[in-house]
PDB file of N, CA and C in Angstrom:
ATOM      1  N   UNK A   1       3.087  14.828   6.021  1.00  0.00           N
ATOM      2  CA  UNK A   1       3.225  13.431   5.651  1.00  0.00           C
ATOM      3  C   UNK A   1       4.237  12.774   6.573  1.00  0.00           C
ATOM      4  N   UNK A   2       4.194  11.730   6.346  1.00  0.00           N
ATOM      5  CA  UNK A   2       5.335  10.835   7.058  1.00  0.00           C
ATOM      6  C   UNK A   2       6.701  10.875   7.163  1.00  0.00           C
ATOM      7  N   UNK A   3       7.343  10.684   8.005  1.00  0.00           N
ATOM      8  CA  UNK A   3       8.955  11.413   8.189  1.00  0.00           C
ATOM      9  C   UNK A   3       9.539  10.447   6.910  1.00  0.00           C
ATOM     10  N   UNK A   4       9.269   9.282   6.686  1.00  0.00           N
ATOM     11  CA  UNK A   4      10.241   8.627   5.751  1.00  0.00           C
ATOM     12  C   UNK A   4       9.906   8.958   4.731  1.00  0.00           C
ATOM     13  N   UNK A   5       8.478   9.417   3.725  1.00  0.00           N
ATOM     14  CA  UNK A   5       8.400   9.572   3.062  1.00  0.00           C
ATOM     15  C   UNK A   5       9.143  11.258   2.674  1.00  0.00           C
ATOM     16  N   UNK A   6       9.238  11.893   3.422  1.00  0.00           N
ATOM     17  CA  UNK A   6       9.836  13.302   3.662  1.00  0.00           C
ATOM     18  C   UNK A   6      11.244  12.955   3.294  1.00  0.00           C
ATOM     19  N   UNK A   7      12.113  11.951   4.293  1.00  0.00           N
ATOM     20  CA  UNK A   7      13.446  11.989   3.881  1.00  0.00           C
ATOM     21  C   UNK A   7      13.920  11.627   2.669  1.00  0.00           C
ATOM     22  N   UNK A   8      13.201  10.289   2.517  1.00  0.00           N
ATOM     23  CA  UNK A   8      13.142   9.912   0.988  1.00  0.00           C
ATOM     24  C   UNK A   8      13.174  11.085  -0.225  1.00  0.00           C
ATOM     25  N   UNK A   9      12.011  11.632  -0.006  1.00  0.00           N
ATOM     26  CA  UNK A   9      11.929  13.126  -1.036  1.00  0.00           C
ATOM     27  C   UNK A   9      12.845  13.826  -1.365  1.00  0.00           C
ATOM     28  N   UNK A  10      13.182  14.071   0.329  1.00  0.00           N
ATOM     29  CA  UNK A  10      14.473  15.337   0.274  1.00  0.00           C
ATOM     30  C   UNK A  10      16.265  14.595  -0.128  1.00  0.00           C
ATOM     31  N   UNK A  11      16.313  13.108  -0.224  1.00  0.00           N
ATOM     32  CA  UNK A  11      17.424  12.653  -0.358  1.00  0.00           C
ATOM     33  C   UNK A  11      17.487  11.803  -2.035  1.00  0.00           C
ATOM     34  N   UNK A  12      15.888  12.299  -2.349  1.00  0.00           N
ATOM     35  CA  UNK A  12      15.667  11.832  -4.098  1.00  0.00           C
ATOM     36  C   UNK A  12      16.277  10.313  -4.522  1.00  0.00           C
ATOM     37  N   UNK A  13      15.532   9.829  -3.258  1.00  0.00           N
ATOM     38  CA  UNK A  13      15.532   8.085  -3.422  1.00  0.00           C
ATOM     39  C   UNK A  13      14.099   7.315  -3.252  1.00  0.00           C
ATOM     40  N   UNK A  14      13.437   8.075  -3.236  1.00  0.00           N
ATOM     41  CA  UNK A  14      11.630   7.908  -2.789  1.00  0.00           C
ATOM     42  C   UNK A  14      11.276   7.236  -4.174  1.00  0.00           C
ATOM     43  N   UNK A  15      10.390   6.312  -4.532  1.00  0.00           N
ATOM     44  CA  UNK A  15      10.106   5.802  -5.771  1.00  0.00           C
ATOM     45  C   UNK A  15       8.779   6.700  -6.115  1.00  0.00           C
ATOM     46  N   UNK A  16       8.333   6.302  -6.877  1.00  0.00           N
ATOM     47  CA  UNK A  16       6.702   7.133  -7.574  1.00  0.00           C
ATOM     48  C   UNK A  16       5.919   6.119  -7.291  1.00  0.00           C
ATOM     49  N   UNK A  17       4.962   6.780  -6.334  1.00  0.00           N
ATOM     50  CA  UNK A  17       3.716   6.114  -5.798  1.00  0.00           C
ATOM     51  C   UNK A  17       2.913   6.718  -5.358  1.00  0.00           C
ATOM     52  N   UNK A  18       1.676   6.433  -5.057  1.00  0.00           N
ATOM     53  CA  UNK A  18       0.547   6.879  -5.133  1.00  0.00           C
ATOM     54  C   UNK A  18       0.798   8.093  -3.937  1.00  0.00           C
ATOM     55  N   UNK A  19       0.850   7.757  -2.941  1.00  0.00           N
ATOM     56  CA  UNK A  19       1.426   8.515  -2.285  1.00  0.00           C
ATOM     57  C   UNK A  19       2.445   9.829  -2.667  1.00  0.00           C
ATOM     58  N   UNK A  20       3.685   9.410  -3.127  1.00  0.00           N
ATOM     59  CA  UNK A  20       4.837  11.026  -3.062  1.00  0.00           C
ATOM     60  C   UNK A  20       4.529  11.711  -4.441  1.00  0.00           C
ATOM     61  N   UNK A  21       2.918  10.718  -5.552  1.00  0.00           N
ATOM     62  CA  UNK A  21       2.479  12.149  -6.630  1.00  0.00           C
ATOM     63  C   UNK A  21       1.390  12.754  -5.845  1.00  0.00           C
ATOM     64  N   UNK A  22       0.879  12.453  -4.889  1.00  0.00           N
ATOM     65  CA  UNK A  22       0.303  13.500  -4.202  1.00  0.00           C
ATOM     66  C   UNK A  22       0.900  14.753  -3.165  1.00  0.00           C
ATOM     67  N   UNK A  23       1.815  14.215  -2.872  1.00  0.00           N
ATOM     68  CA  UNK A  23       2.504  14.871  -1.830  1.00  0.00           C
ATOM     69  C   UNK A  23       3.365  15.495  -2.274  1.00  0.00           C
ATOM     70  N   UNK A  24       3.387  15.813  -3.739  1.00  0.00           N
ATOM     71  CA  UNK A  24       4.339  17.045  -4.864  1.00  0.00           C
ATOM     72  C   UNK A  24       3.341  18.588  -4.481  1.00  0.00           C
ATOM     73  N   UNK A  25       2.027  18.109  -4.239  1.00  0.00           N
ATOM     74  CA  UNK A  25       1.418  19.697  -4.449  1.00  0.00           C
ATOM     75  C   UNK A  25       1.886  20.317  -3.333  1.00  0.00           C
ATOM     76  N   UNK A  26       2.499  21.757  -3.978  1.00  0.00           N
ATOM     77  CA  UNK A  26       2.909  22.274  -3.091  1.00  0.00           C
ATOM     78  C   UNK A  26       2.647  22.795  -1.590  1.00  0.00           C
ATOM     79  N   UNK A  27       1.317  23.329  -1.656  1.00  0.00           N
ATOM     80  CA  UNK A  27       0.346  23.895  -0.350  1.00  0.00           C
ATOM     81  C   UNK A  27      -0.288  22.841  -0.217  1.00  0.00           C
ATOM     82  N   UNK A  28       0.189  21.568   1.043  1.00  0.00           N
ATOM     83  CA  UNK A  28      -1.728  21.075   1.216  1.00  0.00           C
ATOM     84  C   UNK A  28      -1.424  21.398   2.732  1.00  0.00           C
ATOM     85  N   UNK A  29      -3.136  21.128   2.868  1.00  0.00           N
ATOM     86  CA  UNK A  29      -3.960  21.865   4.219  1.00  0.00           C
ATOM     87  C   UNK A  29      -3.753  20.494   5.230  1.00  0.00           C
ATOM     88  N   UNK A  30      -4.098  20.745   5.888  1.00  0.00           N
ATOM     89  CA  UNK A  30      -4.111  19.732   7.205  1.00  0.00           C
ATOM     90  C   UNK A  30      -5.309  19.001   6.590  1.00  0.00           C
ATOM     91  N   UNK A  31      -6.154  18.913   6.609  1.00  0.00           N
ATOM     92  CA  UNK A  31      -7.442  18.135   5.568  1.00  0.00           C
ATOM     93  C   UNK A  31      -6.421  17.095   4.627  1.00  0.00           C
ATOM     94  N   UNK A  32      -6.296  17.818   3.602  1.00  0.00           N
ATOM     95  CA  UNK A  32      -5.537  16.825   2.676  1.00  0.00           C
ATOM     96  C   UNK A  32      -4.820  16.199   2.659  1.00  0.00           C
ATOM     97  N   UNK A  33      -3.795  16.395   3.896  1.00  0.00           N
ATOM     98  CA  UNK A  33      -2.586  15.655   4.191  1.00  0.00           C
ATOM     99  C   UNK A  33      -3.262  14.211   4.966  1.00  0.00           C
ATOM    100  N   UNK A  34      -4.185  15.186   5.831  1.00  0.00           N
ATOM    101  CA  UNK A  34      -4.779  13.462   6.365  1.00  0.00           C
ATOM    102  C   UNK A  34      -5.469  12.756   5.649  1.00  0.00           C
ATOM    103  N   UNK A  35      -5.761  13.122   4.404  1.00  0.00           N
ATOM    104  CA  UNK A  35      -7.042  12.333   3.289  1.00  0.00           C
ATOM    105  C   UNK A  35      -5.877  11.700   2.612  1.00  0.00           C
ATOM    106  N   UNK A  36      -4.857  12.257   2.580  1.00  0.00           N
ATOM    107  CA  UNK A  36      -3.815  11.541   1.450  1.00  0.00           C
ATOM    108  C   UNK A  36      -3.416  10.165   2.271  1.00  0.00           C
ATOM    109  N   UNK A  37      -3.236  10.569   3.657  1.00  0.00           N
ATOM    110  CA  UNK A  37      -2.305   9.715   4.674  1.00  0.00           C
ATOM    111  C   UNK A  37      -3.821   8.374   4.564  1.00  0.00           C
ATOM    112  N   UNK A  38      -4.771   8.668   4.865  1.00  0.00           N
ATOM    113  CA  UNK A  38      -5.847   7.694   4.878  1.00  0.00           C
ATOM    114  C   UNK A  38      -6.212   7.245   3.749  1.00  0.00           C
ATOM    115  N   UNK A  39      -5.936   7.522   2.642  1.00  0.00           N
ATOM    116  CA  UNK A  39      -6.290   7.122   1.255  1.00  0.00           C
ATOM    117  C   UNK A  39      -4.850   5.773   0.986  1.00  0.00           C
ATOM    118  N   UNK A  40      -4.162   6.636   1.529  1.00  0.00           N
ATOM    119  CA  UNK A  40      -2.836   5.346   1.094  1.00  0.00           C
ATOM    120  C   UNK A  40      -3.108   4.000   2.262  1.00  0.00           C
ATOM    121  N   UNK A  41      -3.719   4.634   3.386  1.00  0.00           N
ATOM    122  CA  UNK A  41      -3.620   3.131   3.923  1.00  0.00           C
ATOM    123  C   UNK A  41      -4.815   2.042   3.503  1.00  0.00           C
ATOM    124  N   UNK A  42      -5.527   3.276   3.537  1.00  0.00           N
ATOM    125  CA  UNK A  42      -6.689   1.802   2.435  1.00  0.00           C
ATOM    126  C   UNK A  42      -6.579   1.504   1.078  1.00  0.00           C
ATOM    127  N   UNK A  43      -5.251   1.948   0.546  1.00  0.00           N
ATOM    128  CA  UNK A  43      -5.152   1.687  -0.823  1.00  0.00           C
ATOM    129  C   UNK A  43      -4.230   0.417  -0.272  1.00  0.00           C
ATOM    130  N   UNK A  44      -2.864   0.861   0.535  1.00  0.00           N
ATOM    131  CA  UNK A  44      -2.072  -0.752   0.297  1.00  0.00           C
ATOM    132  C   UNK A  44      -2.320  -1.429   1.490  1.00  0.00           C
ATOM    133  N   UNK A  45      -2.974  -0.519   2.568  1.00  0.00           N
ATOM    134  CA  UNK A  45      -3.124  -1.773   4.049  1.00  0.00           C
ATOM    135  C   UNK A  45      -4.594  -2.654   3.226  1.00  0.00           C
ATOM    136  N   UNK A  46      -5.231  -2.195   2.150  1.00  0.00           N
ATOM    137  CA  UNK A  46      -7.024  -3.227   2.109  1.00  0.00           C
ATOM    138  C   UNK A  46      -6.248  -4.349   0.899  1.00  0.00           C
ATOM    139  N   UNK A  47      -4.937  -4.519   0.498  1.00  0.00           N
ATOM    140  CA  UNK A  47      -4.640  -5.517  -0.604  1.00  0.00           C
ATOM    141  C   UNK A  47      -3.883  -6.852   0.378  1.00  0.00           C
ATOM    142  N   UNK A  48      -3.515  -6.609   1.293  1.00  0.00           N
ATOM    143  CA  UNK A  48      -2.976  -7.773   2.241  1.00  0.00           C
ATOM    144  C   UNK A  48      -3.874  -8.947   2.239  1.00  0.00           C
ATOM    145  N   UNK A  49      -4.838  -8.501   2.994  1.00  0.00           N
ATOM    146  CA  UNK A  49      -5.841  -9.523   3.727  1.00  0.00           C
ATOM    147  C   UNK A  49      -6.052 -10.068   1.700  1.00  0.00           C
ATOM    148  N   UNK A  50      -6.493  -9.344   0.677  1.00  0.00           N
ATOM    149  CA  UNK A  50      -7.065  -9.996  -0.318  1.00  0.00           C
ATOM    150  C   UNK A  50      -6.127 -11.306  -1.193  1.00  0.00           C
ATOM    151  N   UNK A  51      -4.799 -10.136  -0.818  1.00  0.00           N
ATOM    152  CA  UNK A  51      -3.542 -11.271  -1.129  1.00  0.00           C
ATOM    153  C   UNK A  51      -3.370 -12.661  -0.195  1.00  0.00           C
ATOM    154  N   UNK A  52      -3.575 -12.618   1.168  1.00  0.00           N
ATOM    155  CA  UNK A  52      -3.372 -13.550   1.986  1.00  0.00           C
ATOM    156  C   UNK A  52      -4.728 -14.623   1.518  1.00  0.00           C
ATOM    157  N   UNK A  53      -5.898 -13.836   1.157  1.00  0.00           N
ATOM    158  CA  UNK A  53      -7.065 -14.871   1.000  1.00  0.00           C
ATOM    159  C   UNK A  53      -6.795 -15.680  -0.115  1.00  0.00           C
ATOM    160  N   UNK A  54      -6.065 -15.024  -1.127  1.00  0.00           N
ATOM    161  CA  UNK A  54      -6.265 -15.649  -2.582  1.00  0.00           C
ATOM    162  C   UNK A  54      -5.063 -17.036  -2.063  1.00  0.00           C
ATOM    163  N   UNK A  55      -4.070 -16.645  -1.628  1.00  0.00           N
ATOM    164  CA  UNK A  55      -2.954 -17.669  -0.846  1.00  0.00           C
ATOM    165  C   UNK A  55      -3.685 -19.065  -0.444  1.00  0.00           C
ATOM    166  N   UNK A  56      -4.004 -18.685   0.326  1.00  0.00           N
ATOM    167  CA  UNK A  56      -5.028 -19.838   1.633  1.00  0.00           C
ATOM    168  C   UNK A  56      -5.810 -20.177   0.271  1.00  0.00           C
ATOM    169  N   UNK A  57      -6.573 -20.253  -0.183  1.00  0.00           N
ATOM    170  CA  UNK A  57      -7.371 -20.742  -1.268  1.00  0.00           C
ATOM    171  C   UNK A  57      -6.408 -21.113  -2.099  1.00  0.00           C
ATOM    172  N   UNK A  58      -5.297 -21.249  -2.893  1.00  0.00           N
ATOM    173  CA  UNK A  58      -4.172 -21.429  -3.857  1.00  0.00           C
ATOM    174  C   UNK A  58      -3.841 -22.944  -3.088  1.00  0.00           C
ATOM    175  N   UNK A  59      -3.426 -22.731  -1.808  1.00  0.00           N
ATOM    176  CA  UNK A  59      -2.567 -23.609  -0.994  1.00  0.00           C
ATOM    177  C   UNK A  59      -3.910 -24.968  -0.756  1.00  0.00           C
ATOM    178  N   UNK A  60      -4.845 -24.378  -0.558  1.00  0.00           N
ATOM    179  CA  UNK A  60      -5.930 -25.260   0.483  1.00  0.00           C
ATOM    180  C   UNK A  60      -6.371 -26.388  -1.112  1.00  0.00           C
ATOM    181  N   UNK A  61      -6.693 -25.616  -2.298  1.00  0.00           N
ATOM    182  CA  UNK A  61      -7.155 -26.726  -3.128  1.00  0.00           C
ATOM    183  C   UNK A  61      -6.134 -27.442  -4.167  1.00  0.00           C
ATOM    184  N   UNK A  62      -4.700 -26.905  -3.839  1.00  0.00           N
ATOM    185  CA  UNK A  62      -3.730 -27.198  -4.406  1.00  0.00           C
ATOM    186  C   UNK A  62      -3.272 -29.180  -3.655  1.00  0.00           C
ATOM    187  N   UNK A  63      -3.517 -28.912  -1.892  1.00  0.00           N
ATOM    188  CA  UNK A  63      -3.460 -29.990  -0.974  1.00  0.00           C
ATOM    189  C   UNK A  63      -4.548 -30.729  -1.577  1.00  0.00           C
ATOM    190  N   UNK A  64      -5.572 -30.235  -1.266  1.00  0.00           N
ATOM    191  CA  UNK A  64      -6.870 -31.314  -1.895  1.00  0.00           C
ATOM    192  C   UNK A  64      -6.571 -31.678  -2.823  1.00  0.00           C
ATOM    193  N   UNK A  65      -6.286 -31.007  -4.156  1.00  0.00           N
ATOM    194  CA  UNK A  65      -5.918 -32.021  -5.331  1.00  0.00           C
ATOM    195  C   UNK A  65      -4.997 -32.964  -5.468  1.00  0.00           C
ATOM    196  N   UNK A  66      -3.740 -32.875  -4.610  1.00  0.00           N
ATOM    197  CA  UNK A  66      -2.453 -34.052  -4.504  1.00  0.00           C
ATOM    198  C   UNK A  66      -2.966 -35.075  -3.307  1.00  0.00           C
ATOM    199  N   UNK A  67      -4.003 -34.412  -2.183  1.00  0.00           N
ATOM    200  CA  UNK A  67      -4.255 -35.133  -1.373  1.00  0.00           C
ATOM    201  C   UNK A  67      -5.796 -36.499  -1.997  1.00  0.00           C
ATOM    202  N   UNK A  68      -6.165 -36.103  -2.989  1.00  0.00           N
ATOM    203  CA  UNK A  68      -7.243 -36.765  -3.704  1.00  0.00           C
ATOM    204  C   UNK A  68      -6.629 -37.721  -4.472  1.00  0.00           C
ATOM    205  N   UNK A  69      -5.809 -37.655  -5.037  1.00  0.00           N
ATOM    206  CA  UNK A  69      -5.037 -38.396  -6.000  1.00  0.00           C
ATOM    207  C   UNK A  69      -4.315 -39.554  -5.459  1.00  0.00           C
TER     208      UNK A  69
END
């Protein structure tokens, strides 16, 4: 896994996330470590873009409505 998530662990300041309850099992394989490492980035890198869209839509008909008025 990732060096920060490692130091974090080993200095027991790491929070609980999807990520460091997987990375408790003791033995994983080179397979799993990269399924874990790729599972977390499409878990929090695929919520950005959905957060940024809902934004732009919040902002865009929020203008239209003060700009209508």
């Amino acid at each position: 896994m990732g060096g920060l998530l490692k130091s974090g662990k080993a200095a027991g300041i790491a929070t609980k996330s999807f990520t460091s309850t997987l990375v408790d099992v003791p033995s994983l394989t080179e397979e799993q470590d990269h399924a874990i490492k790729w599972s977390a980035v499409s878990f929090y890198g695929g919520m950005f873009p959905i957060l940024r869209s809902l934004w732009l839509f919040i902002i865009t008909f929020s203008y239209q409505a003060v700009r209508t008025q």
